[in-house]
N, C-alpha and C. Protein backbone atom coordinates (compact mmCIF):
# COMPACT_ATOMS: atom_id res chain seq x y z
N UNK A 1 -10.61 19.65 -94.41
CA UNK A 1 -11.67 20.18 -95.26
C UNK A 1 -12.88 20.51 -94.37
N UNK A 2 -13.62 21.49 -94.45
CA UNK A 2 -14.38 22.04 -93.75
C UNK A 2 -16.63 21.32 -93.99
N UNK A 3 -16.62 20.65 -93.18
CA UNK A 3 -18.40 20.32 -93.26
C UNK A 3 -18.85 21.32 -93.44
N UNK A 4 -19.70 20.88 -94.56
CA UNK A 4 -20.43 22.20 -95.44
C UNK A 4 -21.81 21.40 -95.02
N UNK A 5 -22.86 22.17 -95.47
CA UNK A 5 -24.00 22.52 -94.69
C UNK A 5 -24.62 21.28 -94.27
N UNK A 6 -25.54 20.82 -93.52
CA UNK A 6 -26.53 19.88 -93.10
C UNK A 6 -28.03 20.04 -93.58
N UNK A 7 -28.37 19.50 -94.63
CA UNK A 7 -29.31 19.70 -95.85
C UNK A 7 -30.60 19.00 -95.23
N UNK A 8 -32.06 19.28 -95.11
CA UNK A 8 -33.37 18.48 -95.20
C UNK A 8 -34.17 18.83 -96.32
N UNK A 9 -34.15 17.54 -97.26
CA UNK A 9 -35.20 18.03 -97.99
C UNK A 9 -36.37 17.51 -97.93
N UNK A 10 -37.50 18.36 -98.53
CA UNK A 10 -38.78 17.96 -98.08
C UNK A 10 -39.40 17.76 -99.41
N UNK A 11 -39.92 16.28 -99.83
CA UNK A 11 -40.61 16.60 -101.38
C UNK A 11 -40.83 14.87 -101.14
N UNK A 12 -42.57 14.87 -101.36
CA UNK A 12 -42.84 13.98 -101.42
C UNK A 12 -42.92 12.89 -102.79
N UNK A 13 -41.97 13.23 -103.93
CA UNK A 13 -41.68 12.53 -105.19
C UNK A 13 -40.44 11.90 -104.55
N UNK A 14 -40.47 10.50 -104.94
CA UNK A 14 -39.04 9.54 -104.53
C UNK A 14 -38.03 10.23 -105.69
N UNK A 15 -38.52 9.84 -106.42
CA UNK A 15 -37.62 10.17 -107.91
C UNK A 15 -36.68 11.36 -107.42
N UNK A 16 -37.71 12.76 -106.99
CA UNK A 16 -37.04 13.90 -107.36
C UNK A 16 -36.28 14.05 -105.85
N UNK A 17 -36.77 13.07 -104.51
CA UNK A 17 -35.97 13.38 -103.29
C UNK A 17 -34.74 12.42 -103.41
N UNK A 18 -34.50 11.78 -104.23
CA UNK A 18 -33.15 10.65 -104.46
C UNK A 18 -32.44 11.56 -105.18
N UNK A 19 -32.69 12.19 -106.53
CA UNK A 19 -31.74 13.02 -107.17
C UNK A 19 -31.61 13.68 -106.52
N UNK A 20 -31.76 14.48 -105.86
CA UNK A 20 -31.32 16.28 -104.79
C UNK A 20 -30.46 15.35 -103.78
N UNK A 21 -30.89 14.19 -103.15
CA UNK A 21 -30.12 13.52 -102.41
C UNK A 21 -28.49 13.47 -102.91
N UNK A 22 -28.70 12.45 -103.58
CA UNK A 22 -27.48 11.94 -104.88
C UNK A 22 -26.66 13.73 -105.40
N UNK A 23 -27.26 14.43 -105.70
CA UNK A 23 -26.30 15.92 -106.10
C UNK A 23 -25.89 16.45 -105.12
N UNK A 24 -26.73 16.36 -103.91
CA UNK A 24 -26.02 17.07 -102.51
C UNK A 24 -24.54 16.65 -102.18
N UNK A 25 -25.29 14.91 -101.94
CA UNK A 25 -24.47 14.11 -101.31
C UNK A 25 -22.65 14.41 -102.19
N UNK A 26 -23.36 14.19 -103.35
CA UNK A 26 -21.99 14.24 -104.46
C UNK A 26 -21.00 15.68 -104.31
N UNK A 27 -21.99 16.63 -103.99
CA UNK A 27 -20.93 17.83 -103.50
C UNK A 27 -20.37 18.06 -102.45
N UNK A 28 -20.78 17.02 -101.50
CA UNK A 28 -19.89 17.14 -100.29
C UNK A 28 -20.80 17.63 -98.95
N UNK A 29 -22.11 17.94 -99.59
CA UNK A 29 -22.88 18.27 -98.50
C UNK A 29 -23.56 17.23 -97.56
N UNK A 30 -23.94 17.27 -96.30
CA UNK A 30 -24.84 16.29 -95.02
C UNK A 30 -25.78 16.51 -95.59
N UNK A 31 -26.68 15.17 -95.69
CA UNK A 31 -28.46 15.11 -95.78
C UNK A 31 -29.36 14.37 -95.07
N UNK A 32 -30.07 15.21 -94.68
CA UNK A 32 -30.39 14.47 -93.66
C UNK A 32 -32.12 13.18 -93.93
N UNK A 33 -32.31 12.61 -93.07
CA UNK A 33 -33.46 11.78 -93.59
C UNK A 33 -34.08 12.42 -94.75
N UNK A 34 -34.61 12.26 -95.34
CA UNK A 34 -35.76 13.05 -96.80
C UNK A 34 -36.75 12.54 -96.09
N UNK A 35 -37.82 13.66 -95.83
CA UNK A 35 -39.35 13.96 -95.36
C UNK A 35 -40.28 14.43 -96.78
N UNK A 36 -40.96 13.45 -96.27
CA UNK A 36 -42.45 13.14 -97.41
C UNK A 36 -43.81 14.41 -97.20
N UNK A 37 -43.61 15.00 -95.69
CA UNK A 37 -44.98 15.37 -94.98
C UNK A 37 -44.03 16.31 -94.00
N UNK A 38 -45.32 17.45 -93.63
CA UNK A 38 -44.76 18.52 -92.73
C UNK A 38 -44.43 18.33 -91.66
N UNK A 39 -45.32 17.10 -91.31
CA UNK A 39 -44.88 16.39 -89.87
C UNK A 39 -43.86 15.73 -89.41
N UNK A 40 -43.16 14.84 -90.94
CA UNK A 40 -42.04 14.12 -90.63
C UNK A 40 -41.16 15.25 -90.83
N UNK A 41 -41.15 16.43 -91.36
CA UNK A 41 -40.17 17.24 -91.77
C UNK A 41 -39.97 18.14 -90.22
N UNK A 42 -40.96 18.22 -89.29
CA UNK A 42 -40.83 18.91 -88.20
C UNK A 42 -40.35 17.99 -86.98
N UNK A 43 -40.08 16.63 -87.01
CA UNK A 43 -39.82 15.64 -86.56
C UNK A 43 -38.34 15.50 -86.70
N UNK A 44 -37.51 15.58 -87.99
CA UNK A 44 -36.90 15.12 -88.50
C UNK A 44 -35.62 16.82 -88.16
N UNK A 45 -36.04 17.94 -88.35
CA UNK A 45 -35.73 18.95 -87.71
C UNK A 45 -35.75 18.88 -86.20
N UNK A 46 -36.23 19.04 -85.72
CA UNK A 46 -35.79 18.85 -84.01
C UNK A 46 -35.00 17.67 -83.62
N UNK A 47 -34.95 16.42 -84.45
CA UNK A 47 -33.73 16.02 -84.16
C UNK A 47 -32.25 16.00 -85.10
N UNK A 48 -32.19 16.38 -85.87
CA UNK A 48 -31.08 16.55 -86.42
C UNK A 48 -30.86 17.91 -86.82
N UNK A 49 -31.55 18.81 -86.56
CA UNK A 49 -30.94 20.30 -86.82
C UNK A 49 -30.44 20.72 -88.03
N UNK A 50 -31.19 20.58 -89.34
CA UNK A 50 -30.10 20.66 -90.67
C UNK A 50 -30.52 22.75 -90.64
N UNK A 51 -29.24 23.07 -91.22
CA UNK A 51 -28.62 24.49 -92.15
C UNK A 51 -30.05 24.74 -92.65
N UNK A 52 -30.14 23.91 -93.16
CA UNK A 52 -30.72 24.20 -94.90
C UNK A 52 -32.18 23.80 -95.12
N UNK A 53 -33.40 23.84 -95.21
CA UNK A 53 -34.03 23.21 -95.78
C UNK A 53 -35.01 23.51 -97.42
N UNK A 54 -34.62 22.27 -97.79
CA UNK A 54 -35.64 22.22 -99.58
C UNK A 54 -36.74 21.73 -99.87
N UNK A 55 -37.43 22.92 -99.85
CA UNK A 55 -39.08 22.64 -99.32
C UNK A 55 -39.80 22.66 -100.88
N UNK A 56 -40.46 21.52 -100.84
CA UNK A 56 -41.54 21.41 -102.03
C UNK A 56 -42.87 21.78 -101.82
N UNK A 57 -43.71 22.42 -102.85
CA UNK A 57 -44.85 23.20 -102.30
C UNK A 57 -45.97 22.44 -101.93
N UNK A 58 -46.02 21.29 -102.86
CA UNK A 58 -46.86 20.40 -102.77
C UNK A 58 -46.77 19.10 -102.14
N UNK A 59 -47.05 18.76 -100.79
CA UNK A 59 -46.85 17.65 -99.73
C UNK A 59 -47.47 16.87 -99.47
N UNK A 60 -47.33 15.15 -99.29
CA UNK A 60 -48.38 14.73 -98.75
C UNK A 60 -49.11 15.01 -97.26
N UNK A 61 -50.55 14.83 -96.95
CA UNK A 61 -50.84 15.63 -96.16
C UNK A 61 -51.50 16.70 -96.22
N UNK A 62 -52.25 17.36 -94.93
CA UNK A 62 -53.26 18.51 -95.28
C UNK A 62 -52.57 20.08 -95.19
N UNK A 63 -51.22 19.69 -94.76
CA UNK A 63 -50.28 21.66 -94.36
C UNK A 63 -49.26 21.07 -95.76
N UNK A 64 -48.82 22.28 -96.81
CA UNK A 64 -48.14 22.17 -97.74
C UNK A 64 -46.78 22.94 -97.28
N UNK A 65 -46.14 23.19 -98.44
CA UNK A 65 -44.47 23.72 -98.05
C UNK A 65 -44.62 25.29 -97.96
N UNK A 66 -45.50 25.58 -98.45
CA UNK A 66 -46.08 27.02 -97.61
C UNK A 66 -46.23 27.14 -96.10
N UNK A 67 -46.50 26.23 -95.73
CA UNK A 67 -46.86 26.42 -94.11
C UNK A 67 -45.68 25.95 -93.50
N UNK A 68 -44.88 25.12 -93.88
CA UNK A 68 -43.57 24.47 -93.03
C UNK A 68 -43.00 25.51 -93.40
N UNK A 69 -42.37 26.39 -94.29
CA UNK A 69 -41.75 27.68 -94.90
C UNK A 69 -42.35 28.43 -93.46
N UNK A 70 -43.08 28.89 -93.38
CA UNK A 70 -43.47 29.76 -92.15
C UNK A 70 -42.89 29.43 -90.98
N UNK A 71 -43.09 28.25 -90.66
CA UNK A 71 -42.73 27.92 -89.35
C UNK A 71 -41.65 27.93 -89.48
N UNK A 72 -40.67 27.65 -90.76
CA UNK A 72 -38.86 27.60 -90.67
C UNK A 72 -38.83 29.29 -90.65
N UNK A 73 -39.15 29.91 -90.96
CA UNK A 73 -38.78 31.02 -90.78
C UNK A 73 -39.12 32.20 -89.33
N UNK A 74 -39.63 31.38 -88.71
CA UNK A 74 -40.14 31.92 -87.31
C UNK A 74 -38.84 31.01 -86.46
N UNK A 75 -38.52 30.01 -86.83
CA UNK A 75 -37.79 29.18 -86.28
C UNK A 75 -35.72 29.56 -86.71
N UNK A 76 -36.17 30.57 -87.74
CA UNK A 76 -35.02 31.61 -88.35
C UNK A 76 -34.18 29.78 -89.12
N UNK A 77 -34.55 29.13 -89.47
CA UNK A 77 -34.17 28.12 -90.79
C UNK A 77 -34.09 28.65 -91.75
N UNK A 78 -32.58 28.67 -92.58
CA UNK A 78 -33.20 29.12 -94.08
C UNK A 78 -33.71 27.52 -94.98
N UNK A 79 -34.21 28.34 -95.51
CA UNK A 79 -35.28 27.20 -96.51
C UNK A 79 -34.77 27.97 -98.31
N UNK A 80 -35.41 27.08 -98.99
CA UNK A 80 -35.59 27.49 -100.31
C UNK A 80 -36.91 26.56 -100.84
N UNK A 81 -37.46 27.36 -101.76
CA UNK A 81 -38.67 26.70 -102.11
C UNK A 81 -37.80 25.77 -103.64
N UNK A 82 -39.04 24.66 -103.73
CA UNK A 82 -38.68 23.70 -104.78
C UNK A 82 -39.41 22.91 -105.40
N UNK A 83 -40.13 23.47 -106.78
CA UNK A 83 -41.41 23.08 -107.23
C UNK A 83 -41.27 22.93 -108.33
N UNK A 84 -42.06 22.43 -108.94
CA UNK A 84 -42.20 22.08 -110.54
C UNK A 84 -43.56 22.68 -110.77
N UNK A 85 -44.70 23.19 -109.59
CA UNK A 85 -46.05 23.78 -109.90
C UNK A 85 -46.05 24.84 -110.06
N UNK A 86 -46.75 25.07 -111.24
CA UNK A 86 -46.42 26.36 -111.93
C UNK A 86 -47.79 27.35 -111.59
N UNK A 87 -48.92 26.48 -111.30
CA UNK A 87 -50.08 27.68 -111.03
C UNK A 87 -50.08 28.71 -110.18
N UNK A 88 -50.56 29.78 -110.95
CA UNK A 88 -50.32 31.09 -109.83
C UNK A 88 -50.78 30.82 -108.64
N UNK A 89 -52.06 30.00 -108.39
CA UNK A 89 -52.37 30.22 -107.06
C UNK A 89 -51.31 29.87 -106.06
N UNK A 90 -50.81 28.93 -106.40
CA UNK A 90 -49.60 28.89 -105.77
C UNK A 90 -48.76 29.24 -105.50
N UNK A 91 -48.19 30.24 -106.63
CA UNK A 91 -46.97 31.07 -106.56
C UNK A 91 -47.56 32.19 -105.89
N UNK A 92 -48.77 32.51 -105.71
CA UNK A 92 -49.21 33.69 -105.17
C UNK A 92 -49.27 33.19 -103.84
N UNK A 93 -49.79 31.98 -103.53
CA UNK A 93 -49.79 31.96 -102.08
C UNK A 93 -48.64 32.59 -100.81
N UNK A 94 -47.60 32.58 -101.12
CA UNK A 94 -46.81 33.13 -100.52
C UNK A 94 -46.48 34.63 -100.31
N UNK A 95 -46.95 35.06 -101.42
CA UNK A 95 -46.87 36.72 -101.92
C UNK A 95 -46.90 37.82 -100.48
N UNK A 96 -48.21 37.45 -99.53
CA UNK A 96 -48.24 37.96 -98.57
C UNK A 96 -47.07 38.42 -97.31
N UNK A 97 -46.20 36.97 -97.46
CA UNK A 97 -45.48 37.33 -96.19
C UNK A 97 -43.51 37.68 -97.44
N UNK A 98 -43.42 39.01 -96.82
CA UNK A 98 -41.83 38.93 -97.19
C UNK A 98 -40.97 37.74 -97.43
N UNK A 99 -40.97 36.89 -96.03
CA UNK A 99 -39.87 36.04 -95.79
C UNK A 99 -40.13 35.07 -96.76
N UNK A 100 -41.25 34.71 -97.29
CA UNK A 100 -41.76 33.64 -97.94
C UNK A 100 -42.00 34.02 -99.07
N UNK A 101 -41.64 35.85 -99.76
CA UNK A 101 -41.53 35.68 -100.82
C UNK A 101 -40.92 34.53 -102.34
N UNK A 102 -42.27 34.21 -103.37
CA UNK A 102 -41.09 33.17 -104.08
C UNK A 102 -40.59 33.76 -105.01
N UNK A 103 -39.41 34.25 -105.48
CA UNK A 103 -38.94 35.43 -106.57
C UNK A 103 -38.78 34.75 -108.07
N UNK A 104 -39.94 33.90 -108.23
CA UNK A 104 -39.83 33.88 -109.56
C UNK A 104 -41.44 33.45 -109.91
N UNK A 105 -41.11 33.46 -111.50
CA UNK A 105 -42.27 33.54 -112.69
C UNK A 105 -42.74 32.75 -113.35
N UNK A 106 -43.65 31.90 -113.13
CA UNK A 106 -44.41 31.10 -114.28
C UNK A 106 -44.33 31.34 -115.74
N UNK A 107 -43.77 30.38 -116.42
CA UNK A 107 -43.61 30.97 -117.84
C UNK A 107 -44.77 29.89 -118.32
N UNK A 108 -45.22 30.36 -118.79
CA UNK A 108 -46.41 29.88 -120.08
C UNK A 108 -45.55 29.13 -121.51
């Protein structure tokens, strides 16, 4: 059977980094440490190298998942964003750069 991807997720809620853990894990996918902060998440990347990373917008710390998104993508990481914050400013924050487009909509 073939190793399917090597997963980091980044989201500083225990709750919500144990479930994504627990569903990964359950499909067969690698996960690697869960990072709280951009720092442990750039730490935690240079040594274990994951596929994948699941970036939450809102981090503990002063750089959010907007700014680690940048650097994974200069670093050619795919990422996916992963939020429950619905304010535009946020969803707009990214608007600027292509790669970091977020392709979806705040519903009211």
């Amino acid at each position: 059977m073939p190793v399917k991807a090597k997963i980091l997720i980044v989201e500083d809620q225990y709750i919500e980094a144990s479930n994504l853990e627990l569903i990964l894990l359950r499909a067969g996918y690698q996960v690697c440490e869960i990072a709280r902060s951009v720092a442990a998440a750039l730490k935690i990347i240079a040594g274990e190298k994951p596929d994948m990373v699941l970036v939450d917008i809102q981090l503990q710390g002063k750089l959010t998942g907007i700014d680690l998104a940048q650097m994974l993508s200069q670093k050619n990481i795919a990422f996916i964003f992963i939020s429950a914050n619905s304010r535009q400013q946020i969803l707009d924050a990214g608007q600027d750069d292509p790669a970091l487009w977020l392709p979806f909509k705040a519903i009211s």
